[in-house]
Every structure is written in C-alpha cells, then in structure tokens.
PDB file of N, CA and C in Angstrom:
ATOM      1  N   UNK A   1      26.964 -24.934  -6.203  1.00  0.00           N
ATOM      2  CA  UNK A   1      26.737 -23.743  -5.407  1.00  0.00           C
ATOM      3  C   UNK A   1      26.595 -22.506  -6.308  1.00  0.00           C
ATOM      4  N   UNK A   2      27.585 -22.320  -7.461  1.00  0.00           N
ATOM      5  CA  UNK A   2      27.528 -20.634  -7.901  1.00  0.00           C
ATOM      6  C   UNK A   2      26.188 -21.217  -9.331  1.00  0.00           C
ATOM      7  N   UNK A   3      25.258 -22.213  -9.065  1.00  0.00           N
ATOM      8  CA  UNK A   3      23.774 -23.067 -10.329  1.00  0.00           C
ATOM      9  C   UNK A   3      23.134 -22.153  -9.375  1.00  0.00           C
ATOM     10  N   UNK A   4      23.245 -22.137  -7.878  1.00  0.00           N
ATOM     11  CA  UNK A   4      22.270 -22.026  -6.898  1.00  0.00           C
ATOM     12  C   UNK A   4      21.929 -20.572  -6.463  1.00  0.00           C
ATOM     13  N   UNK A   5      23.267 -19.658  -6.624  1.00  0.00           N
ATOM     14  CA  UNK A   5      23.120 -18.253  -6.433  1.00  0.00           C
ATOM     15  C   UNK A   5      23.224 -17.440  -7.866  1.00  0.00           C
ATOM     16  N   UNK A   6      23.185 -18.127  -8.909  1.00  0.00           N
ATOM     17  CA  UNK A   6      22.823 -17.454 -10.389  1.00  0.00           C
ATOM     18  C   UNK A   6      21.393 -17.120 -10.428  1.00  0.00           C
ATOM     19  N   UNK A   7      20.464 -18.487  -9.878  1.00  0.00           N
ATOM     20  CA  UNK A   7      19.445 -18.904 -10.055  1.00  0.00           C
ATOM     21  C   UNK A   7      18.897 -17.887  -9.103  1.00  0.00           C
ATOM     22  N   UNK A   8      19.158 -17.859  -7.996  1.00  0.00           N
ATOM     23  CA  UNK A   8      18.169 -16.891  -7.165  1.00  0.00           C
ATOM     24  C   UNK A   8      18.738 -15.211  -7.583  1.00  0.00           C
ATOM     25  N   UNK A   9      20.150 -15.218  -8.390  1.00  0.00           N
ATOM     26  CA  UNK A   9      20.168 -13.901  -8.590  1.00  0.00           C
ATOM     27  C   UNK A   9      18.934 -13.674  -9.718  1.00  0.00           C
ATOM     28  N   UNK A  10      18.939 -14.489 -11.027  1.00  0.00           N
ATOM     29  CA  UNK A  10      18.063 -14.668 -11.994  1.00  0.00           C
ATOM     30  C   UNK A  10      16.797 -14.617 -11.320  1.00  0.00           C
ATOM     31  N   UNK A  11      15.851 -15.240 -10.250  1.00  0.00           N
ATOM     32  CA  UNK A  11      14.760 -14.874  -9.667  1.00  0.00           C
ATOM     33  C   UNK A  11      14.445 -13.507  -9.297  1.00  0.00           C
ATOM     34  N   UNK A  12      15.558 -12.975  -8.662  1.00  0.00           N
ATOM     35  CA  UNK A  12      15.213 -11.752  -8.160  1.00  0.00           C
ATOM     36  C   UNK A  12      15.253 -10.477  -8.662  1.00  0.00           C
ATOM     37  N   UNK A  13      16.544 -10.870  -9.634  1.00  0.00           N
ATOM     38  CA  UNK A  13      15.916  -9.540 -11.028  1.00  0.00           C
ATOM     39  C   UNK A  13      14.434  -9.951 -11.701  1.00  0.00           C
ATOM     40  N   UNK A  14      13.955 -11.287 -11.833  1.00  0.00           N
ATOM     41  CA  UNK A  14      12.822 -11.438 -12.729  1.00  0.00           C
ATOM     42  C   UNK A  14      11.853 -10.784 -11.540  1.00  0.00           C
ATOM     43  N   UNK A  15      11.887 -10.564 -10.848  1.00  0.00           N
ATOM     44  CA  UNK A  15      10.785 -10.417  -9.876  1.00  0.00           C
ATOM     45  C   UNK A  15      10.948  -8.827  -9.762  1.00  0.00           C
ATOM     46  N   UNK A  16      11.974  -8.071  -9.395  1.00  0.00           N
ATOM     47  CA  UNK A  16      12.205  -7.105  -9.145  1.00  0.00           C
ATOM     48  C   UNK A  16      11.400  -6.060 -10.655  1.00  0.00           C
ATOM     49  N   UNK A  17      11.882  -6.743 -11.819  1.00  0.00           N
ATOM     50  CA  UNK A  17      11.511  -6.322 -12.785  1.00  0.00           C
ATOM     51  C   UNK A  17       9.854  -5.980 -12.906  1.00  0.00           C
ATOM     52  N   UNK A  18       9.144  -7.371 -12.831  1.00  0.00           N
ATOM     53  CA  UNK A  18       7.933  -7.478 -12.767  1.00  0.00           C
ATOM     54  C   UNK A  18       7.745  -6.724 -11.813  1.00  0.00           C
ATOM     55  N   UNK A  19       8.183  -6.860 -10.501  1.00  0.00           N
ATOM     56  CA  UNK A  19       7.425  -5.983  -9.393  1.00  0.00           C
ATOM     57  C   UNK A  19       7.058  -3.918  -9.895  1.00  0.00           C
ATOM     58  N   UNK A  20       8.586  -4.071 -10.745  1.00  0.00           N
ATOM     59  CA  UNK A  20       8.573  -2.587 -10.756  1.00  0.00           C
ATOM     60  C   UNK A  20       7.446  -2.409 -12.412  1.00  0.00           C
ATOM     61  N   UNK A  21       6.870  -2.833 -12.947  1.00  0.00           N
ATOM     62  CA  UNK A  21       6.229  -2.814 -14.118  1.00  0.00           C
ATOM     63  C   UNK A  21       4.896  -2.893 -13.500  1.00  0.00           C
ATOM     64  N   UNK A  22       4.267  -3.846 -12.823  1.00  0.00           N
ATOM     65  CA  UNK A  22       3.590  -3.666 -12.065  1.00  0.00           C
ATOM     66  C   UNK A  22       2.714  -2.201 -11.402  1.00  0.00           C
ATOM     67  N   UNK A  23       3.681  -2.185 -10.506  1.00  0.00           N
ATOM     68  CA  UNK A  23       3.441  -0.760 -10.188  1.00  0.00           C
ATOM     69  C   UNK A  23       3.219   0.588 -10.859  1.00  0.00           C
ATOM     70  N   UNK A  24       4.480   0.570 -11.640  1.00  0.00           N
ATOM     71  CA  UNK A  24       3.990   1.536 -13.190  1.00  0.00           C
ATOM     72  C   UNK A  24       2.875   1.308 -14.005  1.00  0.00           C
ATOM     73  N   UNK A  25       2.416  -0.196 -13.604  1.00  0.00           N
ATOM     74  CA  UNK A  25       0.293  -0.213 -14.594  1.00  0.00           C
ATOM     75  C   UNK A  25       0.126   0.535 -13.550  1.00  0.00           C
ATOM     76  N   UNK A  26       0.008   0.114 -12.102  1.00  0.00           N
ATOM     77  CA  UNK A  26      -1.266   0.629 -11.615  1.00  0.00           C
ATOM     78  C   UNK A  26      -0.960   1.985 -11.096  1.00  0.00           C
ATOM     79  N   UNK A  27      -0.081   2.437 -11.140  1.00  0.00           N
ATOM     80  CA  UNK A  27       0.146   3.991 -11.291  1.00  0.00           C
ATOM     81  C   UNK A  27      -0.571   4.843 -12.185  1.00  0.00           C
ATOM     82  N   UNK A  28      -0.620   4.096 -13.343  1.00  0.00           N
ATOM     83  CA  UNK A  28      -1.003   4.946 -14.505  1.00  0.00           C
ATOM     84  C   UNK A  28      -2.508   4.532 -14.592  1.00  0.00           C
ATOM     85  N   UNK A  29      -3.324   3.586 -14.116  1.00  0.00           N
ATOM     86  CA  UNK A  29      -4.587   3.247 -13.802  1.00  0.00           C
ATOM     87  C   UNK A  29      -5.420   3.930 -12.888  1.00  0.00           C
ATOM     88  N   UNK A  30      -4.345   4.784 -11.931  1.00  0.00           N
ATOM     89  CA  UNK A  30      -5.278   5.462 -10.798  1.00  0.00           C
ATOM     90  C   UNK A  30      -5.556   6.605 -11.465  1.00  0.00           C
ATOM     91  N   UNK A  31      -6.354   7.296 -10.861  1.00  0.00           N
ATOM     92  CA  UNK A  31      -7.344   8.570 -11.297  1.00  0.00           C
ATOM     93  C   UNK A  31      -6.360   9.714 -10.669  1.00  0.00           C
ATOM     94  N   UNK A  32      -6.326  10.987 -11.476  1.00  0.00           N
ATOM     95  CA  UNK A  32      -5.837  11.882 -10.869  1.00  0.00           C
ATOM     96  C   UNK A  32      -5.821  12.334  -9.956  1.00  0.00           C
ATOM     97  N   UNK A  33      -6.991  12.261  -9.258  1.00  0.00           N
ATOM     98  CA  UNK A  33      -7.080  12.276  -7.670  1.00  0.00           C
ATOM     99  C   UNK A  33      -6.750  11.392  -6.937  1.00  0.00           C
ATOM    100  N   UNK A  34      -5.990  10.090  -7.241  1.00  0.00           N
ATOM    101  CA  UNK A  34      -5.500   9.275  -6.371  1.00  0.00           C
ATOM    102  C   UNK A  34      -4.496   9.284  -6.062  1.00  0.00           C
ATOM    103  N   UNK A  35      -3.314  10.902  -6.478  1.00  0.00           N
ATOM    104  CA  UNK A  35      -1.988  10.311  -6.255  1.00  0.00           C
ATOM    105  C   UNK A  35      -1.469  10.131  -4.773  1.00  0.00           C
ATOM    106  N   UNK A  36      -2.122  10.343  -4.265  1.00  0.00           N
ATOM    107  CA  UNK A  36      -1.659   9.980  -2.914  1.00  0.00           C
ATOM    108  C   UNK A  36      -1.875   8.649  -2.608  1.00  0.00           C
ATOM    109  N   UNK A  37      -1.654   7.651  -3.485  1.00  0.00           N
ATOM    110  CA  UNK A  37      -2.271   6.032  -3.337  1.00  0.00           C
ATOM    111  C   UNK A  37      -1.216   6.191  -4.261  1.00  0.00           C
ATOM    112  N   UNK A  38      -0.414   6.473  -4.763  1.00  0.00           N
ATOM    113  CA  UNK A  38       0.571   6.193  -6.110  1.00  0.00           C
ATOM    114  C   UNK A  38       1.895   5.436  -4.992  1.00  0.00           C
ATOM    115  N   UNK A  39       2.638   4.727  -5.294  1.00  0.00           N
ATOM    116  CA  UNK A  39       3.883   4.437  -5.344  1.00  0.00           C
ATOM    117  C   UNK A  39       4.875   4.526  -5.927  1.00  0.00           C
ATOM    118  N   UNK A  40       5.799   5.234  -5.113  1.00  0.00           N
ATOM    119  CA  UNK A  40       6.851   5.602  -6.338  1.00  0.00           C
ATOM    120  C   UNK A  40       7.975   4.270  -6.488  1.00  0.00           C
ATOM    121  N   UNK A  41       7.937   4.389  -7.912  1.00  0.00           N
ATOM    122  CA  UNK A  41       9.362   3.440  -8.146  1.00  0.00           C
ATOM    123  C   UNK A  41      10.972   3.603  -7.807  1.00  0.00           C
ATOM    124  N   UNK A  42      11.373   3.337  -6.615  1.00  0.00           N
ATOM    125  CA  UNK A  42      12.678   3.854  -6.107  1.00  0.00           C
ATOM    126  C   UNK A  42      13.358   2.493  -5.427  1.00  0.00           C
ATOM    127  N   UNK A  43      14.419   2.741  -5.060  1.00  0.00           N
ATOM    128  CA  UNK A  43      15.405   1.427  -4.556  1.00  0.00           C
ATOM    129  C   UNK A  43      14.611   0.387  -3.374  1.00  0.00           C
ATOM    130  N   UNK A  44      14.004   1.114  -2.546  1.00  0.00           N
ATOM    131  CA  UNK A  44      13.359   0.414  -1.742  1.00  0.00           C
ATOM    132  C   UNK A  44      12.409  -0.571  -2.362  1.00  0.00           C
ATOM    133  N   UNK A  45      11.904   0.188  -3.136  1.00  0.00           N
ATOM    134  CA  UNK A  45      10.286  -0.561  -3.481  1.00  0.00           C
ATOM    135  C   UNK A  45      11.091  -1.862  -4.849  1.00  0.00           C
ATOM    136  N   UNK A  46      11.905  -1.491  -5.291  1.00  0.00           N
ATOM    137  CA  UNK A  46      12.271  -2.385  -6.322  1.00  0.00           C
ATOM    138  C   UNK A  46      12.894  -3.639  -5.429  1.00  0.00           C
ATOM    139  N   UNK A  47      13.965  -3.149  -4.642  1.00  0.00           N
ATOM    140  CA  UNK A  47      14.202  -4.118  -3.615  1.00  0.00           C
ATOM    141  C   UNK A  47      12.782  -5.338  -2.890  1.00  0.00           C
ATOM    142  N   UNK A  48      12.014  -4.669  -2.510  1.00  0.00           N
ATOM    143  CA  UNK A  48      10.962  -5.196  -1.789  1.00  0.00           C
ATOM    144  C   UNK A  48       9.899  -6.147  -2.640  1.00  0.00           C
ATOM    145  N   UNK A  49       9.434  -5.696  -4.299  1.00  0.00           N
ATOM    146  CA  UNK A  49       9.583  -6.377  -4.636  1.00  0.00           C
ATOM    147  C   UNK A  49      10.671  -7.376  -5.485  1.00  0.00           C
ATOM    148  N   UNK A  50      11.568  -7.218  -5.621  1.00  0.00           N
ATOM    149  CA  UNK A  50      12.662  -8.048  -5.934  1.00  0.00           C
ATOM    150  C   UNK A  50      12.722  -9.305  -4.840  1.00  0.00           C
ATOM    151  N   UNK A  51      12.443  -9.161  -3.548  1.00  0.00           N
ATOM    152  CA  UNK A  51      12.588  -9.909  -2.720  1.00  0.00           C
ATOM    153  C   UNK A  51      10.758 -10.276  -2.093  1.00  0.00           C
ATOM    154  N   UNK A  52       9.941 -10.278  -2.711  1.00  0.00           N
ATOM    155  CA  UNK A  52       8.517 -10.647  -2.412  1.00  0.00           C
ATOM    156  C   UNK A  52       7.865 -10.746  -3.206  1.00  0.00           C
ATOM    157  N   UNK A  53       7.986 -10.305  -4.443  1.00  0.00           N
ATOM    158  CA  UNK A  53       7.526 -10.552  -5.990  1.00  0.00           C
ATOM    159  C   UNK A  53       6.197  -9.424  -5.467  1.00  0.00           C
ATOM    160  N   UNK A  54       5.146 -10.330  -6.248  1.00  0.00           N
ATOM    161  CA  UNK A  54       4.016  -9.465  -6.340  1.00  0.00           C
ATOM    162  C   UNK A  54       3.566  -9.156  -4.993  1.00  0.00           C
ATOM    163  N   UNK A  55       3.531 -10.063  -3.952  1.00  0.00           N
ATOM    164  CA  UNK A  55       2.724 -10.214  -2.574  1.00  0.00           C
ATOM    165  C   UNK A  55       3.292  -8.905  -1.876  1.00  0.00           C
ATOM    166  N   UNK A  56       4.937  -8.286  -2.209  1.00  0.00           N
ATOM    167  CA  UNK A  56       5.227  -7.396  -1.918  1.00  0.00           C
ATOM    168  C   UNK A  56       4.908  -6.151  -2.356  1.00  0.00           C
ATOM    169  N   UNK A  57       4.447  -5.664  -3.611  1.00  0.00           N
ATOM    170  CA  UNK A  57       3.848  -4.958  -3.853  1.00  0.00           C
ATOM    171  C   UNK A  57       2.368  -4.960  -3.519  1.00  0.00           C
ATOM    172  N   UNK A  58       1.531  -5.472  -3.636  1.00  0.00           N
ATOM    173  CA  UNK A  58       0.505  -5.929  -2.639  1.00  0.00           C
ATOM    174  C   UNK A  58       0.633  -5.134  -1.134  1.00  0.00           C
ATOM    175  N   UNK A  59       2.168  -5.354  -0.345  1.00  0.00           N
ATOM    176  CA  UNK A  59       2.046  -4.521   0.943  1.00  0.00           C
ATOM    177  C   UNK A  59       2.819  -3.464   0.876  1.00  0.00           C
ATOM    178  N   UNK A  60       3.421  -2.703  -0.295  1.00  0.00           N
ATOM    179  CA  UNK A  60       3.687  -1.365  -0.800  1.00  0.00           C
ATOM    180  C   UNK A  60       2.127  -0.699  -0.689  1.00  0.00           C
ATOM    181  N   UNK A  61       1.569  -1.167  -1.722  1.00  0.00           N
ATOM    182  CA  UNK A  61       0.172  -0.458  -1.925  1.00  0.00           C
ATOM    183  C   UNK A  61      -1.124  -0.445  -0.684  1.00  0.00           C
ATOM    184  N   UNK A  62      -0.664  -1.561   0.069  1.00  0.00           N
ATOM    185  CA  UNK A  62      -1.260  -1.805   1.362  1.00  0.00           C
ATOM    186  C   UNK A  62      -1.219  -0.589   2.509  1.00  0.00           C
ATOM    187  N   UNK A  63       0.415  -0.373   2.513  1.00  0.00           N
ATOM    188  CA  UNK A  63       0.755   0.626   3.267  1.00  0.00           C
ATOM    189  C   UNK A  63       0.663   2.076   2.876  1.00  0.00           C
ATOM    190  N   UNK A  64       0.426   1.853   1.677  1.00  0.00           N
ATOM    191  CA  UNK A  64       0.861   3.685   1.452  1.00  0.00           C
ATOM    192  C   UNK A  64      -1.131   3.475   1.529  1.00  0.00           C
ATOM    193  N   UNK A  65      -2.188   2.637   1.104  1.00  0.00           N
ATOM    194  CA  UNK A  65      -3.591   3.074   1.194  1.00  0.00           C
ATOM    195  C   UNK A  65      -3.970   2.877   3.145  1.00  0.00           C
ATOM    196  N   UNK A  66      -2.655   2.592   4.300  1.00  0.00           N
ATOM    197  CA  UNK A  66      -2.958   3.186   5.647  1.00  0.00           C
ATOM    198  C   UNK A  66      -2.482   4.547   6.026  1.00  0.00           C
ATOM    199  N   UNK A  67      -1.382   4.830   5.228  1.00  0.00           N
ATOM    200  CA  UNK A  67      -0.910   6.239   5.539  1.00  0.00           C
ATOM    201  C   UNK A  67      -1.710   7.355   4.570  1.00  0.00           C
ATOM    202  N   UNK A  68      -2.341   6.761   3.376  1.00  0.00           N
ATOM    203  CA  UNK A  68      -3.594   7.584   3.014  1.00  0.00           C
ATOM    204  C   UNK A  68      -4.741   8.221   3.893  1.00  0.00           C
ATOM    205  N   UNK A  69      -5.130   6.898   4.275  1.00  0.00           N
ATOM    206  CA  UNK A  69      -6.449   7.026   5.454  1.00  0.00           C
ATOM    207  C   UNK A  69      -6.436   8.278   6.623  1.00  0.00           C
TER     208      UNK A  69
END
C-alpha cells in the first residue's frame, strides 16, 4: 500500500512539474499581443496539471482561449 501511494505521489509531482514547464514554453512563445491567452502559473493550474498531466493543460489553455473570445 504506502509502493502504491509513493508511486502516484511520484506521478503527480512528475506531472505537475512538467505541466508547470510546459506552460512557461508556451507563455514565453506567445507574441506580445497575446497576453490575454497567457496562463498564469499558480496553485490551481499546477494542481490541474499535476492531476491531468498535459491533457490538462491543453484545457487550461482551452479555457482561458473561450474567455478570450
């Protein structure tokens, strides 16, 4: 049992990590006029991806390009 919740703690920092690095490329990839398409790196979003990996950032950037529109 404590192989089984190391392991998913170990997943979810690896993910959380990546998720939040991620976001910091494509932050720094958008054009100055895009910051309103930017995501900020904060507890939520690290959480979200921590717990969805990339697919979750995927619907970070999803949502903030409907509340753009």
């Amino acid at each position: 049992m404590k192989k089984r919740m190391l392991q998913w703690v170990v997943n979810f920092t690896v993910r959380a990590i990546v998720g939040s690095g991620v976001i910091f490329l494509i932050n720094g990839c958008l054009p100055s006029s895009g910051e309103g398409m930017m995501v900020g790196i904060n507890f939520l979003t690290v959480l979200t991806s921590g717990f969805l990996g990339i697919p979750g950032v995927c619907v970070l950037y999803g949502i903030r390009f409907l509340d753009f529109l």
